[in-house]
C-alpha atoms as a PDB file:
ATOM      1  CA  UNK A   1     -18.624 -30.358  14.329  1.00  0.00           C
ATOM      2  CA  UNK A   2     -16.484 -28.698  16.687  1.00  0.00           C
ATOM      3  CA  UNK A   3     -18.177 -25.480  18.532  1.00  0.00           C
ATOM      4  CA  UNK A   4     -16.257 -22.183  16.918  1.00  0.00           C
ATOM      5  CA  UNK A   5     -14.405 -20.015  18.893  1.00  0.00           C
ATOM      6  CA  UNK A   6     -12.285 -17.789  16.887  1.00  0.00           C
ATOM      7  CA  UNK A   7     -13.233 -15.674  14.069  1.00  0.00           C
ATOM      8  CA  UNK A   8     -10.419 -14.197  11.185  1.00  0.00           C
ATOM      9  CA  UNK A   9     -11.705 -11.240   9.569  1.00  0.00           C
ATOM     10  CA  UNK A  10     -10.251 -10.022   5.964  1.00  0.00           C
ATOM     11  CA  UNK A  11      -9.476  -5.876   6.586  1.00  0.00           C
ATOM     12  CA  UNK A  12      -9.760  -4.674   2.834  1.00  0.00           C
ATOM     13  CA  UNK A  13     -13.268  -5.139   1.527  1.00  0.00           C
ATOM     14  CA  UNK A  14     -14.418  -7.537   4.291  1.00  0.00           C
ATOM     15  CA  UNK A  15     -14.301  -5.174   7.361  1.00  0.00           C
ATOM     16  CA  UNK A  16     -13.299  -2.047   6.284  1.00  0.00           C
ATOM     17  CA  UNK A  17     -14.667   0.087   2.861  1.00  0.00           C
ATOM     18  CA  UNK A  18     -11.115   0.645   1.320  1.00  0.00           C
ATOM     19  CA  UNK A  19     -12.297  -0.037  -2.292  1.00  0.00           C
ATOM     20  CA  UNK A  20     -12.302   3.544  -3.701  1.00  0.00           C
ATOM     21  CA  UNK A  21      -9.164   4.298  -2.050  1.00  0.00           C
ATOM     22  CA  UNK A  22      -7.338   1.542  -3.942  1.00  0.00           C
ATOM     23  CA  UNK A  23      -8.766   2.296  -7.029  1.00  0.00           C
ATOM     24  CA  UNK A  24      -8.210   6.401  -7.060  1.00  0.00           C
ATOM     25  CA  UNK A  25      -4.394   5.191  -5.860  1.00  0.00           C
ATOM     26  CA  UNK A  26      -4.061   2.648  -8.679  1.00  0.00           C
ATOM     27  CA  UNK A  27      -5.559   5.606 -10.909  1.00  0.00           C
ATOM     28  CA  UNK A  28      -2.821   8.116  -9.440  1.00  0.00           C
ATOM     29  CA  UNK A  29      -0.219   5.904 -10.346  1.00  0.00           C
ATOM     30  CA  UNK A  30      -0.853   4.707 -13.780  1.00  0.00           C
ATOM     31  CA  UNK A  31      -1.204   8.867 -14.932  1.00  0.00           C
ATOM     32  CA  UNK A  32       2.376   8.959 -12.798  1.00  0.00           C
ATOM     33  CA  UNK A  33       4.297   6.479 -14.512  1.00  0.00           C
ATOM     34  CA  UNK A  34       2.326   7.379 -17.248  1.00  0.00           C
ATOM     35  CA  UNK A  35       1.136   3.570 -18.264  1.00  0.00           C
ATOM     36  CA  UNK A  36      -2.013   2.192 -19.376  1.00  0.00           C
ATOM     37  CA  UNK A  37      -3.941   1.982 -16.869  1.00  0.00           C
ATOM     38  CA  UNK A  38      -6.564  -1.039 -15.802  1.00  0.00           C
ATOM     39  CA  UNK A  39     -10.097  -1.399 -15.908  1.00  0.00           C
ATOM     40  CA  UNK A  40     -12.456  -1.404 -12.994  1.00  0.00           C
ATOM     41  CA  UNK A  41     -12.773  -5.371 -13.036  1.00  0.00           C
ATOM     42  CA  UNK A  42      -8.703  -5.700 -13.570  1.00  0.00           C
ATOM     43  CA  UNK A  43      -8.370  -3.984 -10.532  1.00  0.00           C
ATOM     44  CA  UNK A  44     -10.697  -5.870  -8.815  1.00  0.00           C
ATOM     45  CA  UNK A  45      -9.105  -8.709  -9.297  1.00  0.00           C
ATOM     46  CA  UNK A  46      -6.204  -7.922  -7.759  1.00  0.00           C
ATOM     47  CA  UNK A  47      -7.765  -7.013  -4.353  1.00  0.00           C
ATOM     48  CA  UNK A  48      -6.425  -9.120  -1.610  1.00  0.00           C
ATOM     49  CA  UNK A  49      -2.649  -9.477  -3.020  1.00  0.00           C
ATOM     50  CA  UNK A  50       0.504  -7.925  -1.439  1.00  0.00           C
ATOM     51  CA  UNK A  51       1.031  -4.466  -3.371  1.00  0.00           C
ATOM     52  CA  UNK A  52       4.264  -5.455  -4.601  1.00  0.00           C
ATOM     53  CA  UNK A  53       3.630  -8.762  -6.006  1.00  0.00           C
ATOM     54  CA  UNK A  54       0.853  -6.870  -7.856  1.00  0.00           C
ATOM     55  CA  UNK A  55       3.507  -4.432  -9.096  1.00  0.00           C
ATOM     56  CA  UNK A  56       5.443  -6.994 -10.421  1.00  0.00           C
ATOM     57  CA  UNK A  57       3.233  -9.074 -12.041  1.00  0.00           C
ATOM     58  CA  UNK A  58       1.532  -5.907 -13.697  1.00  0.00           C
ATOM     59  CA  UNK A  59       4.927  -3.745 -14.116  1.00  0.00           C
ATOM     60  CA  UNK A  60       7.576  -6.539 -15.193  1.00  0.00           C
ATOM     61  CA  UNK A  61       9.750  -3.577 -17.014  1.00  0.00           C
ATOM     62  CA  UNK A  62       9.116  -1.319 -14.456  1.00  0.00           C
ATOM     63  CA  UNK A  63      11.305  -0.082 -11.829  1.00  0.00           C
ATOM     64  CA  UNK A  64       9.034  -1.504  -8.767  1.00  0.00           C
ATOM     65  CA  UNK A  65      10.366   0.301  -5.618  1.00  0.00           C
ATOM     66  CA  UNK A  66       9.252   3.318  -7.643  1.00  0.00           C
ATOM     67  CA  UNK A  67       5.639   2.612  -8.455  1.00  0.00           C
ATOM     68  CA  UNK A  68       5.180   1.256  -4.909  1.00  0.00           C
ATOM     69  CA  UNK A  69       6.184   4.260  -3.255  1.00  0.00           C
ATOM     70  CA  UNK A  70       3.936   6.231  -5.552  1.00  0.00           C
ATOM     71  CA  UNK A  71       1.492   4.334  -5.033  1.00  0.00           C
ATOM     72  CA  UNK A  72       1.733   4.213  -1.291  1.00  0.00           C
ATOM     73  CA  UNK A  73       2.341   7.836  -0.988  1.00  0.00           C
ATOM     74  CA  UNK A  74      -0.447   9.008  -2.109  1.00  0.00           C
ATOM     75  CA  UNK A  75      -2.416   6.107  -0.588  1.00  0.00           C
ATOM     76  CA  UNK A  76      -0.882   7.356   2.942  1.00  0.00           C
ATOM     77  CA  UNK A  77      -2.048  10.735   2.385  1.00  0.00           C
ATOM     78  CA  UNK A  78      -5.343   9.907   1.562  1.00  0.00           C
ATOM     79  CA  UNK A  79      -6.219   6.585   3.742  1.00  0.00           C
ATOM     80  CA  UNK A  80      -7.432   7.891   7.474  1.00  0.00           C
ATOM     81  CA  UNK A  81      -9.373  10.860   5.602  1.00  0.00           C
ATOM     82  CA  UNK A  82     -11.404   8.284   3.470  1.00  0.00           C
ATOM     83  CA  UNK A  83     -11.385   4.562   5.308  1.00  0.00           C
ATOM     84  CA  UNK A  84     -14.960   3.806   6.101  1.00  0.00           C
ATOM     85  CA  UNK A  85     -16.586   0.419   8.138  1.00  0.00           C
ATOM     86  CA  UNK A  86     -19.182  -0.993   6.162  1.00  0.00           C
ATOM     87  CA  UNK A  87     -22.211  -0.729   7.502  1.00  0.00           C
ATOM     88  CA  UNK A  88     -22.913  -3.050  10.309  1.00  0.00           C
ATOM     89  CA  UNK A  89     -19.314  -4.160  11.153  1.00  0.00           C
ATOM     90  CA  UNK A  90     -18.590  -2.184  14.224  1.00  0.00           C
ATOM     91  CA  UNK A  91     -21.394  -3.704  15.889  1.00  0.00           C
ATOM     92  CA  UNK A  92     -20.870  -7.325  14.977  1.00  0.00           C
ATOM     93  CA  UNK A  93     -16.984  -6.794  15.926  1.00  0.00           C
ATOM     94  CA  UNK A  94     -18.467  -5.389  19.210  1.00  0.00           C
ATOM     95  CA  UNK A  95     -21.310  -8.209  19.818  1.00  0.00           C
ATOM     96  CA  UNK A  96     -18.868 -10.811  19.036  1.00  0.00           C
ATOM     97  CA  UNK A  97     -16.142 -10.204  21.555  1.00  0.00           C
ATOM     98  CA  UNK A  98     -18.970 -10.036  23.964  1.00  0.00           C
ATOM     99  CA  UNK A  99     -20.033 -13.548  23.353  1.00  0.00           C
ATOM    100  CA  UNK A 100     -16.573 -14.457  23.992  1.00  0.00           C
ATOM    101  CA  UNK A 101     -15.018 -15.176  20.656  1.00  0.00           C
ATOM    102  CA  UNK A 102     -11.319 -14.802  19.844  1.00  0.00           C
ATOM    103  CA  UNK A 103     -10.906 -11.843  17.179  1.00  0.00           C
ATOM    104  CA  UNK A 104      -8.184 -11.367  14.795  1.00  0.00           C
ATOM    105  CA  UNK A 105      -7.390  -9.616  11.460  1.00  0.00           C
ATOM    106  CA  UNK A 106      -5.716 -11.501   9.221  1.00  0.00           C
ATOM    107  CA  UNK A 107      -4.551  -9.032   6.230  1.00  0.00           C
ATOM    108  CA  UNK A 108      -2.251  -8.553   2.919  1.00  0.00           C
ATOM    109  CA  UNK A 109      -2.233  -4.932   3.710  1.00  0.00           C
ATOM    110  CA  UNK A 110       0.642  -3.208   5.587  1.00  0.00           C
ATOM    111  CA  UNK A 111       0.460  -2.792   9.411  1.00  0.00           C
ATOM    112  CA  UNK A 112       0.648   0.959   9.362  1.00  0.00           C
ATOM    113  CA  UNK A 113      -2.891   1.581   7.544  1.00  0.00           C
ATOM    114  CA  UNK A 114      -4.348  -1.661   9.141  1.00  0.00           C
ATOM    115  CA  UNK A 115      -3.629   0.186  12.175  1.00  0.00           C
ATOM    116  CA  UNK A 116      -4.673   3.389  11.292  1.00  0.00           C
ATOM    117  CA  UNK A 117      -7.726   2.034   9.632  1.00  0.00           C
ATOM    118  CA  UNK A 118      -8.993   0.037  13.504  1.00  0.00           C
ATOM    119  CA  UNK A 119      -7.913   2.909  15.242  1.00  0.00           C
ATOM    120  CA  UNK A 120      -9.848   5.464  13.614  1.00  0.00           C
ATOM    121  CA  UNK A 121     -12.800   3.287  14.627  1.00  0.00           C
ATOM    122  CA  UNK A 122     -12.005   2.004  18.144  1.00  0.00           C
ATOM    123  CA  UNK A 123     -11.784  -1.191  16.472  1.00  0.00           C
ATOM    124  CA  UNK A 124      -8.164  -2.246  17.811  1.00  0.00           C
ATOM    125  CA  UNK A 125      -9.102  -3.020  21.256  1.00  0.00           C
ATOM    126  CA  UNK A 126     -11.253  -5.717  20.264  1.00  0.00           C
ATOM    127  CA  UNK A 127      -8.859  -7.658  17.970  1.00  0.00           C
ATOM    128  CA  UNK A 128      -6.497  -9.964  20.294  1.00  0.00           C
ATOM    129  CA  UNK A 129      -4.597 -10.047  17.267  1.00  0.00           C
ATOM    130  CA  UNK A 130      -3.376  -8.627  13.856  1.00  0.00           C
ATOM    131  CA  UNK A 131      -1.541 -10.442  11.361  1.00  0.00           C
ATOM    132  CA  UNK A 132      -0.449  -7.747   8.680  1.00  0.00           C
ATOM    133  CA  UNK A 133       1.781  -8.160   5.322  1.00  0.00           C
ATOM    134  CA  UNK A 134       5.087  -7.178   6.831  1.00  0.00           C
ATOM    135  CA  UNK A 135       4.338  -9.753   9.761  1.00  0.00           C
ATOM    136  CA  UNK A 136       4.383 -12.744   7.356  1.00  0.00           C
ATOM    137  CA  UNK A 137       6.973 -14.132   4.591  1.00  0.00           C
ATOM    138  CA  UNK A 138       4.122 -15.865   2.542  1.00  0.00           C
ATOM    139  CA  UNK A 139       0.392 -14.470   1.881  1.00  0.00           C
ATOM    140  CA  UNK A 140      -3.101 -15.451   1.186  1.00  0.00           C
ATOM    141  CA  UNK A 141      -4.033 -17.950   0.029  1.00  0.00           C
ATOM    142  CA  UNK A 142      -1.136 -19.422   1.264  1.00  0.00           C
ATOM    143  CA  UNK A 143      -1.850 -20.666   5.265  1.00  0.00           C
ATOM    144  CA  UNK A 144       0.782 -19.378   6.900  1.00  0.00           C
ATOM    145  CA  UNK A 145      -0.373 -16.188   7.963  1.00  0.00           C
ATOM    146  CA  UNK A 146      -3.820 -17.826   9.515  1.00  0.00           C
ATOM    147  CA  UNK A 147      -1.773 -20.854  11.216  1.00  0.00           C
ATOM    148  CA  UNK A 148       0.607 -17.528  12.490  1.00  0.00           C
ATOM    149  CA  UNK A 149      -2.644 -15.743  13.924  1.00  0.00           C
ATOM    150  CA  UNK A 150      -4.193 -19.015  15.139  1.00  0.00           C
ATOM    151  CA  UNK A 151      -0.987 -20.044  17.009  1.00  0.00           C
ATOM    152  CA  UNK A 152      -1.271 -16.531  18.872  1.00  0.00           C
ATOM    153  CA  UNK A 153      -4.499 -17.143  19.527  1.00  0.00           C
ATOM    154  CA  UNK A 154      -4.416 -20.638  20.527  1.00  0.00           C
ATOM    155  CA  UNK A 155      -6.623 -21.859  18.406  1.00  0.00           C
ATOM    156  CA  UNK A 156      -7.276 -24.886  16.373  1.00  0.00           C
ATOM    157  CA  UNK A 157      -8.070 -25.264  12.150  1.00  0.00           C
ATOM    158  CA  UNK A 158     -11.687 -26.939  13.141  1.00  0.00           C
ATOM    159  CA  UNK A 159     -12.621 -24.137  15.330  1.00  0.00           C
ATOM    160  CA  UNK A 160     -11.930 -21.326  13.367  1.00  0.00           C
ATOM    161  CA  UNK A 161     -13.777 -19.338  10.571  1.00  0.00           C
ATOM    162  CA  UNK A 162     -12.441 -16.639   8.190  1.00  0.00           C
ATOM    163  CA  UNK A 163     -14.960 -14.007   6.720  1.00  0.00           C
ATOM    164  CA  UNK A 164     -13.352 -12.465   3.544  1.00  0.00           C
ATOM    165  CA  UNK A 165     -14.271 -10.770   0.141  1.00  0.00           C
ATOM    166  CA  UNK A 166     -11.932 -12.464  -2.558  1.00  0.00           C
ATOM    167  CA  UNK A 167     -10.902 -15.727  -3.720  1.00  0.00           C
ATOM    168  CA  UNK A 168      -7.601 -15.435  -1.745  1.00  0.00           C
ATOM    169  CA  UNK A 169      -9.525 -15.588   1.779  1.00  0.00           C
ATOM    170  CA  UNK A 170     -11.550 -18.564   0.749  1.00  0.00           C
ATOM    171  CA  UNK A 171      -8.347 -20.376  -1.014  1.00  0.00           C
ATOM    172  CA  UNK A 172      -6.555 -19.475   2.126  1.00  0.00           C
ATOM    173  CA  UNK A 173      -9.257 -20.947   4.167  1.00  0.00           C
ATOM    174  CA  UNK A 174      -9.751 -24.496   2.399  1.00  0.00           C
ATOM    175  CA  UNK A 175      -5.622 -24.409   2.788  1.00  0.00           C
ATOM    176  CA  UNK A 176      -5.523 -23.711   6.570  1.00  0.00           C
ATOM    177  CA  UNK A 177      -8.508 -26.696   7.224  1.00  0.00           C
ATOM    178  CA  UNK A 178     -10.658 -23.365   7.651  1.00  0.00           C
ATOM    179  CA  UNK A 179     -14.474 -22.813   6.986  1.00  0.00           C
ATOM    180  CA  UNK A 180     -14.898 -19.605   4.928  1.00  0.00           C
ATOM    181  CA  UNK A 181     -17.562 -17.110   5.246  1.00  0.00           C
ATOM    182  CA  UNK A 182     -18.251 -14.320   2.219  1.00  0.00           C
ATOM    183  CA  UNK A 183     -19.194 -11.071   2.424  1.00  0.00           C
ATOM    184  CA  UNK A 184     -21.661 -10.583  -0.060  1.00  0.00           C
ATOM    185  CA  UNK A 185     -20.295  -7.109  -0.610  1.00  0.00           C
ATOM    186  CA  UNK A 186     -17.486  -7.820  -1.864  1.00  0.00           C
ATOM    187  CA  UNK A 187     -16.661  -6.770  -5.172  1.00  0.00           C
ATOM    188  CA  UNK A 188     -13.120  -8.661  -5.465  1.00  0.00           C
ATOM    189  CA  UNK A 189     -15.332 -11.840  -6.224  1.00  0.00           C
ATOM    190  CA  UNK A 190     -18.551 -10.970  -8.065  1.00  0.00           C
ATOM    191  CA  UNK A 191     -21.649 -13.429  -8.353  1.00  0.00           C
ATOM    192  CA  UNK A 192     -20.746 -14.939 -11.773  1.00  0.00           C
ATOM    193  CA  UNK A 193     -17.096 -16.255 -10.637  1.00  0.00           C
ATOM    194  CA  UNK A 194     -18.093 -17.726  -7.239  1.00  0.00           C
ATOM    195  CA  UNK A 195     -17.709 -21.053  -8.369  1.00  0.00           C
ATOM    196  CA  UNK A 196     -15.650 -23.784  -8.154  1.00  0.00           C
ATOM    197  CA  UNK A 197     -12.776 -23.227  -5.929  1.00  0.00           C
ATOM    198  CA  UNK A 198     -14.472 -19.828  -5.369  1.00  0.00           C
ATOM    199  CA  UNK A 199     -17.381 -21.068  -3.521  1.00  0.00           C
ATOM    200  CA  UNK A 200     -17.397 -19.974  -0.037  1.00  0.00           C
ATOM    201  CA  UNK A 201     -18.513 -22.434   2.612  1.00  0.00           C
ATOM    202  CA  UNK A 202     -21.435 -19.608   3.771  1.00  0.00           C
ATOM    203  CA  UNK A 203     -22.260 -16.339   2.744  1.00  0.00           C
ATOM    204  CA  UNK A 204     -23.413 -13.436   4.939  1.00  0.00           C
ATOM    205  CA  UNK A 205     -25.501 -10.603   2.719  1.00  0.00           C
ATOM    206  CA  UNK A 206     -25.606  -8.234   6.134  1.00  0.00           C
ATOM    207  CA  UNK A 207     -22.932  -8.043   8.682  1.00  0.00           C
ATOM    208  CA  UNK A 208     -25.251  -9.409  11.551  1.00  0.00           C
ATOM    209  CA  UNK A 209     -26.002 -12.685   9.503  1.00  0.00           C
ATOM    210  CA  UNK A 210     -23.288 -13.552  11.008  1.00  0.00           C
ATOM    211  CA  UNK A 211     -24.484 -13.815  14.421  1.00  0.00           C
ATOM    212  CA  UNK A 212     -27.262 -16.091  13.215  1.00  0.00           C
ATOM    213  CA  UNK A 213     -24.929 -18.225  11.394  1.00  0.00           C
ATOM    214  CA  UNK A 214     -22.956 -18.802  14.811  1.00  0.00           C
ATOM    215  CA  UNK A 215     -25.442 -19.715  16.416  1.00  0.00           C
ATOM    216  CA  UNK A 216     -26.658 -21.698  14.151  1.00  0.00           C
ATOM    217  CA  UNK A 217     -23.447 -23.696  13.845  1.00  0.00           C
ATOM    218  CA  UNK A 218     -22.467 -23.680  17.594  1.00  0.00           C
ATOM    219  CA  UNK A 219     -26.052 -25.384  18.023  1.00  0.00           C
ATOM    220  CA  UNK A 220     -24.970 -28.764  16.501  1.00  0.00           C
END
């Protein structure tokens, strides 16, 4: 097996605690537009896809543009205020790009939070690169945006891992010829659905598992 070099982190659920944000803007604009709203779990499953291919698959009647921009406004207002890392992540990011690995954030979010989000966190200087929505015309779990950040990078398929928290990063994974690591936090993909297709290649239940797991596959 070919030693890895380059690690793709997820941003929403994965690196960063966005969850409750999401929800409480989802929340804000369902009593705007005055719809039904979802449950917890529809919501959920929705985590990882471009907003507004969420809108329209949700809002087919609905005028779009509108509901995104309420959703993002109050989303904006709230985001740098409420963004957390979960717990372990800064210091993995940290450890890893002092073992030399390549570091990049491959993300359906938009480049303005993602950027607020690793800045509020010192985070950005240790990403070589960023791969956002608006940077991309396709999404998880379609390749392109990984073969876009690996290209940048210089890296190859076979020496690349992506750690994610829904079924789009470890679609997007088997796609791109990538292993996929799961973040047993997650709550995009609970226990009972990781099957088939949904089963990761590894899963990590602490951020620093991952450090072990490197090692462990580097050894061979």
């Amino acid at each position: 097996m070919q030693k890895i070099t380059t690690i793709l982190f997820d941003f929403d659920g994965t690196l960063m605690d966005t969850n409750t944000i999401i929800i409480e803007s989802w929340k804000h604009t369902f009593k705007v537009m005055n719809v039904e709203g979802l449950s917890f779990k529809e919501i959920t499953k929705t985590l990882g896809e471009p907003l507004t291919f969420t809108m329209g698959k949700l809002f087919p009647e609905a005028d779009i543009p509108k509901a995104v921009d309420i959703y993002r406004d109050f989303h904006r207002d709230t985001f740098v205020r409420d963004v957390e890392l979960f717990d372990g992540m800064r210091e993995l990011v940290v450890s890893l790009k002092e073992k030399g690995y390549k570091l990049g954030v491959v993300t359906s979010r938009k480049s303005w939070s993602t950027t607020k989000g690793l800045e509020k966190f010192g985070l950005d200087k240790y990403f070589d690169v960023v791969i956002t929505a608006d940077a991309t015309e396709k999404h998880k779990p379609d390749p392109e945006p990984v073969y876009i950040a690996l290209e940048k990078l210089g890296s190859k398929p076979d020496e690349s891992i992506i750690i994610g928290d829904t079924s789009f990063d470890i679609l997007c994974a088997k796609n791109a010829g990538l292993k996929s690591v799961l973040v047993d936090w997650s709550i995009a993909l609970p226990k009972e659905e990781r099957t088939g297709e949904n089963i990761p290649d590894y899963t990590i239940y602490e951020a620093n598992e991952l450090l072990n797991l490197l090692d462990l596959l580097n050894s061979h």
